[in-house]
Every structure is written in structure tokens, then in C-alpha cells.
C-alpha atoms as a PDB file:
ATOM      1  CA  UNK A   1      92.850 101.636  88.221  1.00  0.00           C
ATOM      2  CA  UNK A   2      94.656  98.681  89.543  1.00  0.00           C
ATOM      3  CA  UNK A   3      93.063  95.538  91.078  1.00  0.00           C
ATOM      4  CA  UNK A   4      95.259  93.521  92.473  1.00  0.00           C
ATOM      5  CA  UNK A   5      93.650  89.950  93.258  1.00  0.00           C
ATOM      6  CA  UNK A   6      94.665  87.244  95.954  1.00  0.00           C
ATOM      7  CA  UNK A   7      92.717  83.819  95.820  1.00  0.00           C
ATOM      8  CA  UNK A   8      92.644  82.993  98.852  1.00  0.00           C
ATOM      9  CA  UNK A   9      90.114  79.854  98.196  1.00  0.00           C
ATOM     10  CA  UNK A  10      90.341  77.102  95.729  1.00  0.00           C
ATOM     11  CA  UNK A  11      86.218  76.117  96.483  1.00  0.00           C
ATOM     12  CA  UNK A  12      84.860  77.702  93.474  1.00  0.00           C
ATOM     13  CA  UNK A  13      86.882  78.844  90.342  1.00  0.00           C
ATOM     14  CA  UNK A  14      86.711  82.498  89.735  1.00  0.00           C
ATOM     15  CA  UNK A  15      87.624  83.058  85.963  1.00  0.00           C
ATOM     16  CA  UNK A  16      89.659  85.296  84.226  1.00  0.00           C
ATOM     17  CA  UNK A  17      86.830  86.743  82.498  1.00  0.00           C
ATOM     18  CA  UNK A  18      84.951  87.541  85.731  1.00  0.00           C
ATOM     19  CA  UNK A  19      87.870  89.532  87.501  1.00  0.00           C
ATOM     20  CA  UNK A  20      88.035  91.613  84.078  1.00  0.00           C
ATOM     21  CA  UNK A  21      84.568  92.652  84.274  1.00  0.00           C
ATOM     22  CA  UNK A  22      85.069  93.299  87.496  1.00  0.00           C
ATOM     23  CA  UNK A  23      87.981  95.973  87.636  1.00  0.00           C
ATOM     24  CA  UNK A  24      85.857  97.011  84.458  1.00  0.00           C
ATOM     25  CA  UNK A  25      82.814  98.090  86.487  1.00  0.00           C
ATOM     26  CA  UNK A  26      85.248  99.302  89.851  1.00  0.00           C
ATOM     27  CA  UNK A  27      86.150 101.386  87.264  1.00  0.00           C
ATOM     28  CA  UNK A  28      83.214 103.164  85.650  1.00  0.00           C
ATOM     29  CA  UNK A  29      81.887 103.848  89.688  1.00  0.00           C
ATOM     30  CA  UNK A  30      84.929 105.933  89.831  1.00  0.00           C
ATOM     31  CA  UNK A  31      83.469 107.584  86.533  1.00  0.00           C
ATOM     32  CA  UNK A  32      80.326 107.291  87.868  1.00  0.00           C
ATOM     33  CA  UNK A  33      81.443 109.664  90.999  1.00  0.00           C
ATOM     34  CA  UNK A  34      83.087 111.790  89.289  1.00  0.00           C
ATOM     35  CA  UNK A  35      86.931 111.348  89.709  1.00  0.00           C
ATOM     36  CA  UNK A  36      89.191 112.799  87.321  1.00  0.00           C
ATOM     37  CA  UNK A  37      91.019 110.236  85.138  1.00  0.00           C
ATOM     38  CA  UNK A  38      94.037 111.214  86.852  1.00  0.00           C
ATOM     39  CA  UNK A  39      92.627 109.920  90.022  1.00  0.00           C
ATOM     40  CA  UNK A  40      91.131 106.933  88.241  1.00  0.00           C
ATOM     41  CA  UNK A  41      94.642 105.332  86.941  1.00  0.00           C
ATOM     42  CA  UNK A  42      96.296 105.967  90.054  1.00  0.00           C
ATOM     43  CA  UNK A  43      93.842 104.240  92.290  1.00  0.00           C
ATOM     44  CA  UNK A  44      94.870 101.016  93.441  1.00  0.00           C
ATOM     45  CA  UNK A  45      92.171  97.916  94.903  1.00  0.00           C
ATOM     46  CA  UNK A  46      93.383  94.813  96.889  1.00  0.00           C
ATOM     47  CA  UNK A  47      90.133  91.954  96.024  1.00  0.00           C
ATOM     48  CA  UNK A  48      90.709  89.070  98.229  1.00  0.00           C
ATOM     49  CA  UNK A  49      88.592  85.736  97.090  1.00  0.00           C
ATOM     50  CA  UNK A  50      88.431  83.842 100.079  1.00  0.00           C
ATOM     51  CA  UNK A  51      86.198  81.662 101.625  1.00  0.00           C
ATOM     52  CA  UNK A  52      83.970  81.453 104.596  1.00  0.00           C
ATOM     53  CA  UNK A  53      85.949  80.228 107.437  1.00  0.00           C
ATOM     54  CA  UNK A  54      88.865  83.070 106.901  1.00  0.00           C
ATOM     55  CA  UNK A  55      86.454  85.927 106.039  1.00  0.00           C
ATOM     56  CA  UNK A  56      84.905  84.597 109.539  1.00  0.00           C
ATOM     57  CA  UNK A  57      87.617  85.759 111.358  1.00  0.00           C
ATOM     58  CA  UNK A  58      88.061  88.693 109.852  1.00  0.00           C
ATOM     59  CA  UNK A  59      84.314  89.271 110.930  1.00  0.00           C
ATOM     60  CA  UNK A  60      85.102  88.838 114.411  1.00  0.00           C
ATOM     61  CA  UNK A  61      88.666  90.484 114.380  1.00  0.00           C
ATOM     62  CA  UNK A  62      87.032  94.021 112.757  1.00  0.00           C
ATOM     63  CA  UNK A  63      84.083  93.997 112.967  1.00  0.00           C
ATOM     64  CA  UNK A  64      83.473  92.031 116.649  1.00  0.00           C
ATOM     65  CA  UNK A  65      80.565  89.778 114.528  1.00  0.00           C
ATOM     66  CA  UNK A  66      80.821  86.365 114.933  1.00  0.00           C
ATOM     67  CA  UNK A  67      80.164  84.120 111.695  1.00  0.00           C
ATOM     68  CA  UNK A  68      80.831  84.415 107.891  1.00  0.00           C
ATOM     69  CA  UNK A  69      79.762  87.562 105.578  1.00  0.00           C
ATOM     70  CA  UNK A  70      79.435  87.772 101.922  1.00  0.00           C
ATOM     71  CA  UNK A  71      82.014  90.931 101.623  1.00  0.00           C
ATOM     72  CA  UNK A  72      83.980  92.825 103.881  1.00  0.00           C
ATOM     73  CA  UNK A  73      85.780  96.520 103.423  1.00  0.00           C
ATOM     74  CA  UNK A  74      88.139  98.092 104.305  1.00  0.00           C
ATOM     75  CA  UNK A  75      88.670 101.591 103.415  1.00  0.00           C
ATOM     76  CA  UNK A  76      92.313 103.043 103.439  1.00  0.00           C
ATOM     77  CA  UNK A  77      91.661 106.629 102.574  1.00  0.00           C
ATOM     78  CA  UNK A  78      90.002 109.220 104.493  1.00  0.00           C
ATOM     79  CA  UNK A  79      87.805 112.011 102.425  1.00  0.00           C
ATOM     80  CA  UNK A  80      90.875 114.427 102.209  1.00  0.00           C
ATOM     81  CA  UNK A  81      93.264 112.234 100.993  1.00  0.00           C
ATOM     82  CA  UNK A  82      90.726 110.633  98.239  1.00  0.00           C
ATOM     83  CA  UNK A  83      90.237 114.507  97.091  1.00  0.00           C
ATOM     84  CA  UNK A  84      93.601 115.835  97.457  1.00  0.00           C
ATOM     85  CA  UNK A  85      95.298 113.243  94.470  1.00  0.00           C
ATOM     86  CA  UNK A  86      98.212 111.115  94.164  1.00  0.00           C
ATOM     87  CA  UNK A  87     100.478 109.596  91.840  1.00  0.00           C
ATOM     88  CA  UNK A  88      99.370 105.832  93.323  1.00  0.00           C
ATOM     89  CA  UNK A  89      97.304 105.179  96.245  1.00  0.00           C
ATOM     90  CA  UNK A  90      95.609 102.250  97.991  1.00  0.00           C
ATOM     91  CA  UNK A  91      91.724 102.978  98.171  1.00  0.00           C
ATOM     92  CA  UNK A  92      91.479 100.082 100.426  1.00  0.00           C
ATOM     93  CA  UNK A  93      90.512  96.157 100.482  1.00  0.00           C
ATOM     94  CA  UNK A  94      87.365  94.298  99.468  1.00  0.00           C
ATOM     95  CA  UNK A  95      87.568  90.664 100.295  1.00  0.00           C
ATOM     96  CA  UNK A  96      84.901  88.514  99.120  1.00  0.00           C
ATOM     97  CA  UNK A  97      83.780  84.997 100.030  1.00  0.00           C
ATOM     98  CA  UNK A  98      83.767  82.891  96.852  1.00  0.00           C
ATOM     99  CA  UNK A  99      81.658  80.193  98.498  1.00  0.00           C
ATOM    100  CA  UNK A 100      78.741  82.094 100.301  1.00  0.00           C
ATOM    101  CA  UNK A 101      78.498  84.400  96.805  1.00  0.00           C
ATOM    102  CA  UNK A 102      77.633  81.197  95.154  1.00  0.00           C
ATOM    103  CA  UNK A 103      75.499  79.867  97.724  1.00  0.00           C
ATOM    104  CA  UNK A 104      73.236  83.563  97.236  1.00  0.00           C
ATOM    105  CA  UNK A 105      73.939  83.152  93.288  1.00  0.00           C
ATOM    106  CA  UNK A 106      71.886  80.005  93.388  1.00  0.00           C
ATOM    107  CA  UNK A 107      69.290  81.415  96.385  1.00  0.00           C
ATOM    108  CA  UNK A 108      68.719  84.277  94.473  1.00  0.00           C
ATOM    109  CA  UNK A 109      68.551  82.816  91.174  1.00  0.00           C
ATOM    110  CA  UNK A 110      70.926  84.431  89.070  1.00  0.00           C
ATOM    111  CA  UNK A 111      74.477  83.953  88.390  1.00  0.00           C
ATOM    112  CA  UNK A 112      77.864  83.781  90.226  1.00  0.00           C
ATOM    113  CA  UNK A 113      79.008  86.412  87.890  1.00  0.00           C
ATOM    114  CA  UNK A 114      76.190  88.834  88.958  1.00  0.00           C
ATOM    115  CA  UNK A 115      76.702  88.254  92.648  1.00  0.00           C
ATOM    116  CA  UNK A 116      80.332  88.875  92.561  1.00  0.00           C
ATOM    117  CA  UNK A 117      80.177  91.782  90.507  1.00  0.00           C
ATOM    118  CA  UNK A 118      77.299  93.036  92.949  1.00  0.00           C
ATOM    119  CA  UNK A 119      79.914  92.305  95.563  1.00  0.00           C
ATOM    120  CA  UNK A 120      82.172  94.108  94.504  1.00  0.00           C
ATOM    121  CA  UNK A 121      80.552  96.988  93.318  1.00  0.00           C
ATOM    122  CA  UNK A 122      78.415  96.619  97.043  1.00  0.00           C
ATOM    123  CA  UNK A 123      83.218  96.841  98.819  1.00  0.00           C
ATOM    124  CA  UNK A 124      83.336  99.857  96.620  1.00  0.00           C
ATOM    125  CA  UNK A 125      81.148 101.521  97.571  1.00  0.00           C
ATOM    126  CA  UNK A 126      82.054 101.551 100.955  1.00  0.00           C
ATOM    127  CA  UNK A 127      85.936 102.289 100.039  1.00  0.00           C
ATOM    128  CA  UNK A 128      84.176 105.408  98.824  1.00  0.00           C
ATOM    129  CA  UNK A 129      82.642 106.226 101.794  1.00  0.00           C
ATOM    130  CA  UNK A 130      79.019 105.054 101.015  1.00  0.00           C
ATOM    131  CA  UNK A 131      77.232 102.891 104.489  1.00  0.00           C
ATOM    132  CA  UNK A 132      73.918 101.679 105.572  1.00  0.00           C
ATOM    133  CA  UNK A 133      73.761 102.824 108.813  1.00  0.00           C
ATOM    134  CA  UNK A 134      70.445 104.528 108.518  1.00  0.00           C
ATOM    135  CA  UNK A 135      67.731 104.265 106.598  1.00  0.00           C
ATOM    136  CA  UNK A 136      68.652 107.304 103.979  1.00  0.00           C
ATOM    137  CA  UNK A 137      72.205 106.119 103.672  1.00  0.00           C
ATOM    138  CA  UNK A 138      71.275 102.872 103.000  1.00  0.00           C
ATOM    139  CA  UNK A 139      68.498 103.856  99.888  1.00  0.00           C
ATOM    140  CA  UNK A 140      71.554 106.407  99.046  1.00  0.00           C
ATOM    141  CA  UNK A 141      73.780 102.767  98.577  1.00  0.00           C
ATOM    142  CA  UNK A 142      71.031 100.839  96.949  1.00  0.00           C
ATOM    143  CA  UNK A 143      70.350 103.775  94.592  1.00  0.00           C
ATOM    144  CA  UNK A 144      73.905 103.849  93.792  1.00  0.00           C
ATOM    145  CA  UNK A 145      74.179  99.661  93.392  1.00  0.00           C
ATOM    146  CA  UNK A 146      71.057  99.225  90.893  1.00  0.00           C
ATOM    147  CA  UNK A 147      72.793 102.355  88.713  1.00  0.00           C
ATOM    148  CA  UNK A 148      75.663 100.239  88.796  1.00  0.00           C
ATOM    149  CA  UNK A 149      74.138  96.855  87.971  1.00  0.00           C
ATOM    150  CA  UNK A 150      71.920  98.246  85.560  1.00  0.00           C
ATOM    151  CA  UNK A 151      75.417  99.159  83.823  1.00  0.00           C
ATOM    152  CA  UNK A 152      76.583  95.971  84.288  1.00  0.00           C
ATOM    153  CA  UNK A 153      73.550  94.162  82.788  1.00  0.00           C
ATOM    154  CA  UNK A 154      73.472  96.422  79.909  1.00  0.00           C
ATOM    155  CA  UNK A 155      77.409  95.873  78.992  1.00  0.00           C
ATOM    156  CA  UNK A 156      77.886  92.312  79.862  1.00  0.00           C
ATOM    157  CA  UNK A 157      74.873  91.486  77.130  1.00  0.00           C
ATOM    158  CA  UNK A 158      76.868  94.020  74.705  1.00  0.00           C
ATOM    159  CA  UNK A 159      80.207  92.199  75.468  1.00  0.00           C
ATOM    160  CA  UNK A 160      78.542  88.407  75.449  1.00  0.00           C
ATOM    161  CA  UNK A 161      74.796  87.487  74.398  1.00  0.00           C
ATOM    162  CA  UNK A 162      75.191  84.742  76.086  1.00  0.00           C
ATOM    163  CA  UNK A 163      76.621  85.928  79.929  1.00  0.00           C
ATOM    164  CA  UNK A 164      73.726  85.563  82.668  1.00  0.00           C
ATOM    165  CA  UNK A 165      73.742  88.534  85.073  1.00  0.00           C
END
């Protein structure tokens, strides 16, 4: 898979190391869902990092909400074309505000590095087609995120004893 990242913010420094683990964990979802490894290199991501004032206006502009988010996505696929295979194709956008993930990082009590990656894992989901717009789609989504984070937590302590998720 490629993840191709535009930092669109200079608030908050978003380290190499983070965006790694990152495209690592975009990665294993695909796994996780059962996508060939065909399908898996030739899948393309777009992260934007930006901040709250431009992810407010793409609120408003898509979505017709006024005010900042945490992550927006936008899916480029339909199901047909994410099942039919291709030698490179965009599975859509996931643009993330750097900012308000830190602000939650510190409300929540755990790390930027864990928000972000539950960010991102939260945009890719819904490039795959997962929502929460009722009650059994959302537990669906949170079922999948906590597999997912549970993943995370277990491989970021193998990779670094020392990383906070």
C-alpha cells in the first residue's frame, strides 16, 4: 500500500516514526478484511495533516457541518471497483487535524501517537465502507477499531518498550 502524506499544518510535529506505524496498521486492516496481497500493494491512501481551521471548511463544504472535526473521509471507490482489482488505485482521502488529535490525546489521557493512529485506522474504515449511521453499524465500526488498536498496542510495545499508546 501507498500512503502518500501532505502536512498541511506546522502546529504540532508529526514524526517520521508515527506516519510509519501508521501506513503499517492501514495496512494489516486491509489484511484484516481480507484483501488479497495483490490488492494490498496496489492500494493507494492520500493522509492530509492539517489543522482545524482548513479541516473546518472542508466540514462545511462536504459535509454541510459547521466547525472543526477530528478526521474526515473521503472514499474514492465504490464496492465493485474495490472487488474487481487494479494495478494502482486511489482508495480515497483521510485528512486529519493534527491540533484537535492532540487536544483529545491529552483529554483522553493517552498519547498523540494513539489518537492518530486511532484516526486513521477510525478514515479507513470508512474508505472501506464501514459508517455509524445506526446503532449496529456503529458497534460493527467500534468492533472493528478496538481489533485494530488492540493490534496496535500489542506491536508498538513489540517494536518500542518504551512507545505510549
Amino acid at each position: 500500500m501507498r500512503l502518500l502524506i501532505s502536512e498541511e499544518q506546522d502546529q504540532v510535529e508529526v514524526k517520521a516514526e508515527i506516519t510509519a506505524l501508521i501506513k503499517e496498521k492501514l495496512e494489516s486492516i486491509l489484511y484484516e478484511e481480507d484483501f488479497s496481497r495483490e490488492f494490498v500493494d496496489a492500494a493507494e491512501v492520500s493522509m492530509v495533516f492539517t489543522d482545524d481551521q482548513k479541516i473546518a471548511l472542508l466540514n462545511e463544504r462536504y459535509r454541510g457541518v459547521a466547525g472543526a472535526t477530528d478526521v474526515l473521509s473521503f472514499p474514492m471507490l465504490d464496492d465493485e471497483e474495490i472487488e474487481g482489482g487494479q494495478d494502482q488505485f486511489l482508495l480515497g482521502d483521510i485528512v486529519i487535524s493534527v491540533p484537535r488529535a492532540l487536544e483529545q490525546s491529552e483529554e483522553y489521557g493517552h498519547s498523540l501517537l494513539r489518537e492518530l493512529l486511532f484516526l486513521a485506522v477510525h478514515g479507513m474504515l470508512h474508505l472501506l465502507g464501514y459508517d455509524h449511521q445506526t446503532e449496529a453499524d456503529a458497534q460493527r465500526m467500534r468492533s472493528k477499531e478496538k481489533k485494530a488498536l488492540a493490534m496496535i498496542s500489542a506491536s508498538a510495545e513489540q517494536e518500542d518498550g518504551q512507545t505510549e499508546i
